[in-house]
N, C-alpha and C. Protein backbone atom coordinates (compact mmCIF):
# COMPACT_ATOMS: atom_id res chain seq x y z
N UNK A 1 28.39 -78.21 110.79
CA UNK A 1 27.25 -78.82 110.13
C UNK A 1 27.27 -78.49 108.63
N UNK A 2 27.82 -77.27 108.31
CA UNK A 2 27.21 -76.63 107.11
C UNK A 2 28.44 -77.39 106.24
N UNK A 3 29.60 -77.85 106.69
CA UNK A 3 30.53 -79.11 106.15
C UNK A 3 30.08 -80.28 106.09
N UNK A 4 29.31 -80.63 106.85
CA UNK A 4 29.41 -81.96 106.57
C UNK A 4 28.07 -82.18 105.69
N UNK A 5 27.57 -81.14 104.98
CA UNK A 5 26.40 -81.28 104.09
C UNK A 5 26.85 -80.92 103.18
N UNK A 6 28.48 -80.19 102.66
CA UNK A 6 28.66 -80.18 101.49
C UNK A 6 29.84 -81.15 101.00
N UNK A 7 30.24 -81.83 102.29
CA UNK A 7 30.85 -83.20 101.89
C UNK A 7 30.43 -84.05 101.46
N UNK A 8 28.66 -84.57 102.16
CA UNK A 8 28.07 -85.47 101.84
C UNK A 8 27.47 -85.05 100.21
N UNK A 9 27.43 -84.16 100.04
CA UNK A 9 27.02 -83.55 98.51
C UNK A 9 28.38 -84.15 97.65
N UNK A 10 29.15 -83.79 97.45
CA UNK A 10 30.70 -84.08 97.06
C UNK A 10 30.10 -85.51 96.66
N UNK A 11 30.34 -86.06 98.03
CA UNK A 11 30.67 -87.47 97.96
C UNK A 11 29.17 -88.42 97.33
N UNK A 12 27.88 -87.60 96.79
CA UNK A 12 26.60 -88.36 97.20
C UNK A 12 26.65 -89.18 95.04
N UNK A 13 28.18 -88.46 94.20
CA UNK A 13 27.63 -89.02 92.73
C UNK A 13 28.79 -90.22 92.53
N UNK A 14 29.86 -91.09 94.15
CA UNK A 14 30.09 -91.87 93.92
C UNK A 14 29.41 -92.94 94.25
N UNK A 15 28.29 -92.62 95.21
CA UNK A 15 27.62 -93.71 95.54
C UNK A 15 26.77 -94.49 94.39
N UNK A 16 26.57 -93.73 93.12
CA UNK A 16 25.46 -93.57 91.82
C UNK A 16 26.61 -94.80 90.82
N UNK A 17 25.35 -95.49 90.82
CA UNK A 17 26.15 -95.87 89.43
C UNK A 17 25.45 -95.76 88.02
N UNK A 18 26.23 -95.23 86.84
CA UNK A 18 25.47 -95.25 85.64
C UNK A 18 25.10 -96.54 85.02
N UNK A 19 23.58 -96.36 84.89
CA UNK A 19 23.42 -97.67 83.55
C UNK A 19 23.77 -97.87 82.09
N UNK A 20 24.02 -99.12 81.65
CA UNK A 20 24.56 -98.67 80.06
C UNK A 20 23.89 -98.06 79.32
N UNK A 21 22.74 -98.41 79.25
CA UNK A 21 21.34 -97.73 78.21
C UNK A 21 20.49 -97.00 79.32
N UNK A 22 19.43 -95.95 78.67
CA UNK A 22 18.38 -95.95 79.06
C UNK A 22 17.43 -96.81 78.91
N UNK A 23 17.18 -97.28 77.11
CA UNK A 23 15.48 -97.47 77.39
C UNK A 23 15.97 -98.63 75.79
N UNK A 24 15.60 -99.42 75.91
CA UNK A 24 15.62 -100.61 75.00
C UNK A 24 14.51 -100.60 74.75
N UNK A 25 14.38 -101.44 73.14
CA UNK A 25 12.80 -102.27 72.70
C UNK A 25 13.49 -103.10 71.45
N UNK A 26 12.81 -104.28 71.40
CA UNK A 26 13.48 -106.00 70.57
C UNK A 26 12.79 -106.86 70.62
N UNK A 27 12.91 -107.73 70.57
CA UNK A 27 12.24 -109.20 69.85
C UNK A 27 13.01 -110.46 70.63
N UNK A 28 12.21 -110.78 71.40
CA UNK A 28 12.53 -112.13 72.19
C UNK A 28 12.59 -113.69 71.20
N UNK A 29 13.37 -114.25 71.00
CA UNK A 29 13.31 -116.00 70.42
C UNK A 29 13.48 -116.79 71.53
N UNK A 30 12.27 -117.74 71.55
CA UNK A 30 12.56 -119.05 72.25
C UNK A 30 11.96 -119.53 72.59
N UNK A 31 10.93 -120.17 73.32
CA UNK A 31 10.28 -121.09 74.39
C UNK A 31 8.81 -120.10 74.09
N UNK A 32 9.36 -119.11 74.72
CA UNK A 32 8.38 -117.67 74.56
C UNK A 32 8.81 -116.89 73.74
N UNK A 33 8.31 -116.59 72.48
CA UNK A 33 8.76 -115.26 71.82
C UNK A 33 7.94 -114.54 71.60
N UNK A 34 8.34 -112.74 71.98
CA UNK A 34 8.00 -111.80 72.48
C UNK A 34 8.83 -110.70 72.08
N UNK A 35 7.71 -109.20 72.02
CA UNK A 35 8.07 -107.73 71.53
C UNK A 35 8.14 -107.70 72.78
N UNK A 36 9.29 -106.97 73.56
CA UNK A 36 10.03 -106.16 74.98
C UNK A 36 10.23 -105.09 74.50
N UNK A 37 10.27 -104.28 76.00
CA UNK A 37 10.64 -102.73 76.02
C UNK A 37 11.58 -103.11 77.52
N UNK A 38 12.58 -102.47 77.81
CA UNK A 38 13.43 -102.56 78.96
C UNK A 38 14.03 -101.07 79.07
N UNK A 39 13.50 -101.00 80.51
CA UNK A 39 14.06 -99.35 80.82
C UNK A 39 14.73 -99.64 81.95
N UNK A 40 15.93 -98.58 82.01
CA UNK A 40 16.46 -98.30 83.25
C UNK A 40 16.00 -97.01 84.63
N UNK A 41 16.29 -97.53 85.77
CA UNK A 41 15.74 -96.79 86.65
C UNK A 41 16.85 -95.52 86.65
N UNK A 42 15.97 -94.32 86.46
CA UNK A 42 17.34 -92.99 87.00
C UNK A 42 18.58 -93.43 87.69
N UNK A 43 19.97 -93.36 87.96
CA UNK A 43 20.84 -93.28 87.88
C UNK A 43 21.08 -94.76 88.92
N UNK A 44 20.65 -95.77 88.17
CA UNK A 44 20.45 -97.22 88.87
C UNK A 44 20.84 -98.03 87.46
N UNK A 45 20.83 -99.01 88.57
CA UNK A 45 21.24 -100.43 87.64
C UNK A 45 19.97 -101.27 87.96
N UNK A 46 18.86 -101.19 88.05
CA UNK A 46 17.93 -101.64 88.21
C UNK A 46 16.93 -101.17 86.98
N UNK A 47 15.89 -102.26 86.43
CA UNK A 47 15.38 -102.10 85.46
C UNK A 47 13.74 -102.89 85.31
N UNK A 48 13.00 -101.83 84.87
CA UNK A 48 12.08 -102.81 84.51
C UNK A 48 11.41 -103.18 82.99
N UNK A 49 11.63 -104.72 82.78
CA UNK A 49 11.33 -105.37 81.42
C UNK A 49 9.67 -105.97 80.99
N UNK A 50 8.81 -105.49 79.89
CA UNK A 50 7.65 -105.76 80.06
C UNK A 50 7.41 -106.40 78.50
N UNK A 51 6.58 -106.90 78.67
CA UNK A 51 6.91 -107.84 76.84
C UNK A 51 5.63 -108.63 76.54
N UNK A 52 5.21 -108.31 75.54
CA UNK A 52 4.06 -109.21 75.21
C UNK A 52 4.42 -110.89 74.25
N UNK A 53 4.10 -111.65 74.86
CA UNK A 53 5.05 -112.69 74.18
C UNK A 53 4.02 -114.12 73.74
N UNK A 54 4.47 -114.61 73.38
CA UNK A 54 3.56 -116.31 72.66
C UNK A 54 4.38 -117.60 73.03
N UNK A 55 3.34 -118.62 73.90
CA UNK A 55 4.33 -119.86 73.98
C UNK A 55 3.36 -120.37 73.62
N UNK A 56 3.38 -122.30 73.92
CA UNK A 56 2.47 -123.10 73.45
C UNK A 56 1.77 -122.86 74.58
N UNK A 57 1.45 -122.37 75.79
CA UNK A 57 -0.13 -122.02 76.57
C UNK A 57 -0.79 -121.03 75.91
N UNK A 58 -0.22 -120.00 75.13
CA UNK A 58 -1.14 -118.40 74.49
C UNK A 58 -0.49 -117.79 74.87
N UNK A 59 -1.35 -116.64 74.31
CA UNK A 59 -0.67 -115.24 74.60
C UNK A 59 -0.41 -114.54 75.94
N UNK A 60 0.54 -113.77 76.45
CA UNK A 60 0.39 -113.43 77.59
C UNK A 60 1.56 -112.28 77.81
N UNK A 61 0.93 -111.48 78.83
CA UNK A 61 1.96 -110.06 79.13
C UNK A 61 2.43 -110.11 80.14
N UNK A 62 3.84 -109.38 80.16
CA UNK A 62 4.90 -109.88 81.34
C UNK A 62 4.96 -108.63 82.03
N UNK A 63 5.56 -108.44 83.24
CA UNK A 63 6.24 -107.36 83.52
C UNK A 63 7.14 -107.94 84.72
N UNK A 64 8.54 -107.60 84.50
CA UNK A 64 9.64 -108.29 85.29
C UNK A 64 10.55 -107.18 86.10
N UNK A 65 11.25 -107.14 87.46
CA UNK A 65 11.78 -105.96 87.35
C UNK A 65 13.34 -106.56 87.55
N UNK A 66 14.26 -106.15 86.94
CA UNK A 66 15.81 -107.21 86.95
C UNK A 66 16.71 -105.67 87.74
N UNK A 67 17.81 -106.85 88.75
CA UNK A 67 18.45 -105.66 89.25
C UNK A 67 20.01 -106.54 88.57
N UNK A 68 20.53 -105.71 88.01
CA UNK A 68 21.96 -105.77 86.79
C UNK A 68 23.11 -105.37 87.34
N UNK A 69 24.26 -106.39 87.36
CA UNK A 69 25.53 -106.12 87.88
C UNK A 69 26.58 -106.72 86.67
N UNK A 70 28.02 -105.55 86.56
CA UNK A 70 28.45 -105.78 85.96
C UNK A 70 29.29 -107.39 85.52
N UNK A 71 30.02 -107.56 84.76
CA UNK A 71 30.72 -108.42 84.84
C UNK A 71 31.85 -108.53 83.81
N UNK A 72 33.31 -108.85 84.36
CA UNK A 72 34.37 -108.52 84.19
C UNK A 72 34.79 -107.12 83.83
N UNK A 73 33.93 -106.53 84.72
CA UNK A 73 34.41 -105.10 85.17
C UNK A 73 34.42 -104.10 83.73
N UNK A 74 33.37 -104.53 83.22
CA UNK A 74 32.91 -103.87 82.23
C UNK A 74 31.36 -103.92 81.81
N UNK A 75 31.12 -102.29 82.00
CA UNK A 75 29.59 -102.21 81.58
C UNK A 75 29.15 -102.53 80.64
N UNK A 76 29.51 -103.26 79.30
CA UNK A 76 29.18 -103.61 78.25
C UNK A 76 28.60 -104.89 78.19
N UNK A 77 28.86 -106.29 79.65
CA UNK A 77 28.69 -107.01 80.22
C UNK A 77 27.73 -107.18 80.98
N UNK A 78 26.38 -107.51 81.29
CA UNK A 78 25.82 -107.60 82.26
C UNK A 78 24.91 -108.38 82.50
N UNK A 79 25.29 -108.83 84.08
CA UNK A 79 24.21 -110.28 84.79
C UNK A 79 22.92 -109.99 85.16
N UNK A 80 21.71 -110.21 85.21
CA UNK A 80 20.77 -109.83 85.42
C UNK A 80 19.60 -110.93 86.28
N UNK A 81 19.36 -110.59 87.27
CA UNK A 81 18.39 -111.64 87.43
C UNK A 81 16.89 -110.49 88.53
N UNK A 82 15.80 -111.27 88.73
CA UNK A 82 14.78 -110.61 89.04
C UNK A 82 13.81 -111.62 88.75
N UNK A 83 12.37 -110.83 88.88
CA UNK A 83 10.95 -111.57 88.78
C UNK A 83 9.78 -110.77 88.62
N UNK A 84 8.99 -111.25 88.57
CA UNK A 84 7.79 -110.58 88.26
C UNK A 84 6.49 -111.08 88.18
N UNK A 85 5.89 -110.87 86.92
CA UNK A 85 4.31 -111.17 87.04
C UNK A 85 3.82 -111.56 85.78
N UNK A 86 3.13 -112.11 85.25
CA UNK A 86 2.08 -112.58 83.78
C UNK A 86 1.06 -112.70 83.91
N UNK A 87 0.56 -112.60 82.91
CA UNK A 87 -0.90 -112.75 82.84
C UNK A 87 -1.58 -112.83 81.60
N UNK A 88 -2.45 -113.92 81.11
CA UNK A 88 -2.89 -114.09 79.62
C UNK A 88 -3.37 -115.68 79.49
N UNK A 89 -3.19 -115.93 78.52
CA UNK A 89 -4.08 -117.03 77.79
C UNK A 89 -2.79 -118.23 78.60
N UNK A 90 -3.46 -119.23 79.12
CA UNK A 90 -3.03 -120.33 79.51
C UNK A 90 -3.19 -121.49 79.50
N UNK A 91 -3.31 -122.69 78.11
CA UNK A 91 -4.25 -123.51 77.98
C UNK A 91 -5.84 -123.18 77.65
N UNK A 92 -5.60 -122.12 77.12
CA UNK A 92 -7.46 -121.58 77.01
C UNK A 92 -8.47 -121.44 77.94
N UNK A 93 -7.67 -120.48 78.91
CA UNK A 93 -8.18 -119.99 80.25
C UNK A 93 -7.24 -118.75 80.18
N UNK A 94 -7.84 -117.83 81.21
CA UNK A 94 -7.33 -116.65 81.64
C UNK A 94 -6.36 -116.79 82.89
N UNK A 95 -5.29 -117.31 82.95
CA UNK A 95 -4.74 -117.11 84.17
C UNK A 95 -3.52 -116.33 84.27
N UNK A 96 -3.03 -115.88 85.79
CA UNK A 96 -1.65 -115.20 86.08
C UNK A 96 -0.72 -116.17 86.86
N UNK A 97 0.05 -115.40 86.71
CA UNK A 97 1.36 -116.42 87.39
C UNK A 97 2.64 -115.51 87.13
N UNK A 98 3.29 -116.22 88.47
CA UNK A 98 4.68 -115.66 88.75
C UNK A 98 5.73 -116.19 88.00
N UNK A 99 7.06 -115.13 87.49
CA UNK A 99 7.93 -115.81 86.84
C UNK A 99 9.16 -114.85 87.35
N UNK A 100 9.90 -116.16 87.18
CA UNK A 100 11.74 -115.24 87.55
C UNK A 100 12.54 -115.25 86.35
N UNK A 101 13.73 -114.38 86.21
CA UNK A 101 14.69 -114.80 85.24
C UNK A 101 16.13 -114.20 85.61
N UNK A 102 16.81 -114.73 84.97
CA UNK A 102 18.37 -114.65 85.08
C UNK A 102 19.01 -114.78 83.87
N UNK A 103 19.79 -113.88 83.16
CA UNK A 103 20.40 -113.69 82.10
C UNK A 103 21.89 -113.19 82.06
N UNK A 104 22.17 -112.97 80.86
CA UNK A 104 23.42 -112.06 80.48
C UNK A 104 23.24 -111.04 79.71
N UNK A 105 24.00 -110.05 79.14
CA UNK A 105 23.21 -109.17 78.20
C UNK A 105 24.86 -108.75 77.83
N UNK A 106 25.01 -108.15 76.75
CA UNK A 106 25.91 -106.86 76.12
C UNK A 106 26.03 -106.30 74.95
N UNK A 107 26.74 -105.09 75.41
CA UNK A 107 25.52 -103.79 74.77
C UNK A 107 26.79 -103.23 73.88
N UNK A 108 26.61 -103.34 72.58
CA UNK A 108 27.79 -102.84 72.11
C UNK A 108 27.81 -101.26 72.15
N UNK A 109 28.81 -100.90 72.20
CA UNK A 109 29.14 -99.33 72.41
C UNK A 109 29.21 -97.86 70.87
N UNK A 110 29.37 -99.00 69.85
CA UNK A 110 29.12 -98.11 68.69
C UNK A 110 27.62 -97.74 67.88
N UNK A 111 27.01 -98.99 68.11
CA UNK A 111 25.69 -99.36 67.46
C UNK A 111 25.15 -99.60 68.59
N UNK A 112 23.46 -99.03 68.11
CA UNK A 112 22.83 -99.15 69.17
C UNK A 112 22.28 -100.26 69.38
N UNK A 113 22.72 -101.39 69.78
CA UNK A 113 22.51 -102.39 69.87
C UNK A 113 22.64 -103.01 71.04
N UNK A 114 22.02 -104.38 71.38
CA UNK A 114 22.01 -105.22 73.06
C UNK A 114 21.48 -106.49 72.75
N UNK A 115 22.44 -106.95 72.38
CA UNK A 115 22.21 -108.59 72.51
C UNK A 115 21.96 -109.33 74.08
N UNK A 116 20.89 -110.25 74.35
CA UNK A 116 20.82 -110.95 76.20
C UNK A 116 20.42 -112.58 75.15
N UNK A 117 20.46 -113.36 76.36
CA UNK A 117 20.61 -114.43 76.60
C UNK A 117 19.93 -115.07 77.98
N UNK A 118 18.89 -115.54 77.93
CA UNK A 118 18.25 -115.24 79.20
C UNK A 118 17.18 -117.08 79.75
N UNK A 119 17.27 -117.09 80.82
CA UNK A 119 16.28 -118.42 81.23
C UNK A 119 15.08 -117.43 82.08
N UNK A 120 13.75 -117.93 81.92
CA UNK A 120 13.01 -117.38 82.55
C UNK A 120 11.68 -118.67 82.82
N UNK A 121 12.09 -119.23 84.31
CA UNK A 121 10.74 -119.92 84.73
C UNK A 121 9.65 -119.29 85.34
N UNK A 122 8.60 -120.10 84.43
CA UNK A 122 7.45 -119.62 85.20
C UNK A 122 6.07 -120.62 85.61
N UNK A 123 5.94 -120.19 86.78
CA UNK A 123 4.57 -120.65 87.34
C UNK A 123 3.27 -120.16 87.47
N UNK A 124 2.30 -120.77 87.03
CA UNK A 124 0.73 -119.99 87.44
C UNK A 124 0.54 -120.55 88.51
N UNK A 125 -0.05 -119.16 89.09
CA UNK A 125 -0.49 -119.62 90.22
C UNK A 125 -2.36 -119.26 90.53
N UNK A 126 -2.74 -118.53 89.59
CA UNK A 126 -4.15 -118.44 89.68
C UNK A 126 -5.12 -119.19 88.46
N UNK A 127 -5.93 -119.49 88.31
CA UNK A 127 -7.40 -120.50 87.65
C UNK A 127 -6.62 -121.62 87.05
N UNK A 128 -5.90 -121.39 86.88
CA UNK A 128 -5.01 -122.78 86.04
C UNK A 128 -3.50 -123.19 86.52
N UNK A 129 -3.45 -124.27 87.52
CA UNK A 129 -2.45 -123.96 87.97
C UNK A 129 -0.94 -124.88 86.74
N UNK A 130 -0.23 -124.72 86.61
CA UNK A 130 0.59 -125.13 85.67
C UNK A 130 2.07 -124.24 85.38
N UNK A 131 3.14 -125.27 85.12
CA UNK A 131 4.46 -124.07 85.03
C UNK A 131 5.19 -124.83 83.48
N UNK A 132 6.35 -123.88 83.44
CA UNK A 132 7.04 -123.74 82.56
C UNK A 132 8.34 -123.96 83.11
N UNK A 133 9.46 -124.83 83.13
CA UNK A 133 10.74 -124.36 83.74
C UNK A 133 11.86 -123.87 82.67
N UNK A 134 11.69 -124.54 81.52
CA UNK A 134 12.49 -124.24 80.30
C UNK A 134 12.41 -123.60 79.34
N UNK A 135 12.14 -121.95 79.77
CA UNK A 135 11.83 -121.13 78.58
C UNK A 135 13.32 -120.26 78.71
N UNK A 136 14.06 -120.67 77.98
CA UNK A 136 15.22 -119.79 77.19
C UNK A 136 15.06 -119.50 76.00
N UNK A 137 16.10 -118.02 76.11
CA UNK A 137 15.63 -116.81 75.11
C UNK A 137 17.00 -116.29 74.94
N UNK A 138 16.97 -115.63 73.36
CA UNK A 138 17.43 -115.00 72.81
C UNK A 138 17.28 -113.41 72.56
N UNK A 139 17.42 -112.08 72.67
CA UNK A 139 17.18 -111.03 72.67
C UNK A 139 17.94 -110.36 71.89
N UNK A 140 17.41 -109.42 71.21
CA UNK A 140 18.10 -108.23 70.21
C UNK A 140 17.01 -107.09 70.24
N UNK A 141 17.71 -106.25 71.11
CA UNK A 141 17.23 -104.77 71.39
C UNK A 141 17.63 -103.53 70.27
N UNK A 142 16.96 -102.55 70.13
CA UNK A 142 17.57 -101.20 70.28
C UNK A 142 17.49 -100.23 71.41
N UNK A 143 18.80 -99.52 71.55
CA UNK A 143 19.23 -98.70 72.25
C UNK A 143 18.72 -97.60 72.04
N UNK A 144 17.67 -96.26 72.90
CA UNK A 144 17.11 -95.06 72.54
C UNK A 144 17.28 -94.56 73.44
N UNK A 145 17.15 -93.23 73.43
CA UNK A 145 16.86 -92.18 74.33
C UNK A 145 15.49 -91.46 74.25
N UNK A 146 15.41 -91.15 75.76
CA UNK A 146 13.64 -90.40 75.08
C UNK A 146 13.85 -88.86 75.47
């Protein structure tokens, strides 16, 4: 027994994968443009993105959670897709609504920098019902540690 608990120890930091960054914050262009903050989960590729942003319905705050896989086998590369939640000014009403997105992102390795590229539809689904399908975006982060 007392082996096979220090095998599974051994073996428990290939199962881990590192994320490129910790903790991003940038400026969204597009459809919606928006101040983001994007953090990574402890020793995950999973992340959650929250952003206060402006389209032609108003103002409104996001919170999305994206799970990130590499691509062409380099972490500097990465696909992202997920969903989440909003809520804010909608046509001059208060409503929320669900939204998904799917992007690309990469993170250069000298400068702290993270360029994405991203589509994010969204639907209300409470006091006002109404959607969005064509909000693409542009992103430029910085890279921090806390």
């Amino acid at each position: 027994m007392k082996h096979i608990i220090i095998f599974g120890i051994l073996l428990l930091p290939l199962g881990l994968q590192a994320q490129p960054y910790e903790h991003a914050a940038g400026v969204r262009a597009g459809y919606t443009s928006s101040i983001n903050y994007k953090g990574f989960f402890l020793h995950s590729m999973n992340a959650i993105e929250a952003g206060v942003g402006y389209n032609r319905h108003g103002l409104n705050i996001s919170a999305l959670f994206q799970v990130h896989k590499e691509l062409f086998g380099d972490d500097q590369f990465l696909a992202y897709f997920g969903g989440g939640l909003f809520g804010g000014q909608w046509d001059d009403e208060f409503s929320i609504g669900l939204a998904a997105v799917g992007g690309i992102e990469y993170t250069l390795r000298k400068t702290p920098l993270n360029f994405g590229l991203d589509w994010r539809p969204m639907m209300n689904v409470y006091r006002n019902f109404g959607y969005d399908f064509l909000d693409f975006g542009l992103t430029v982060r910085y890279r921090f540690k806390l």
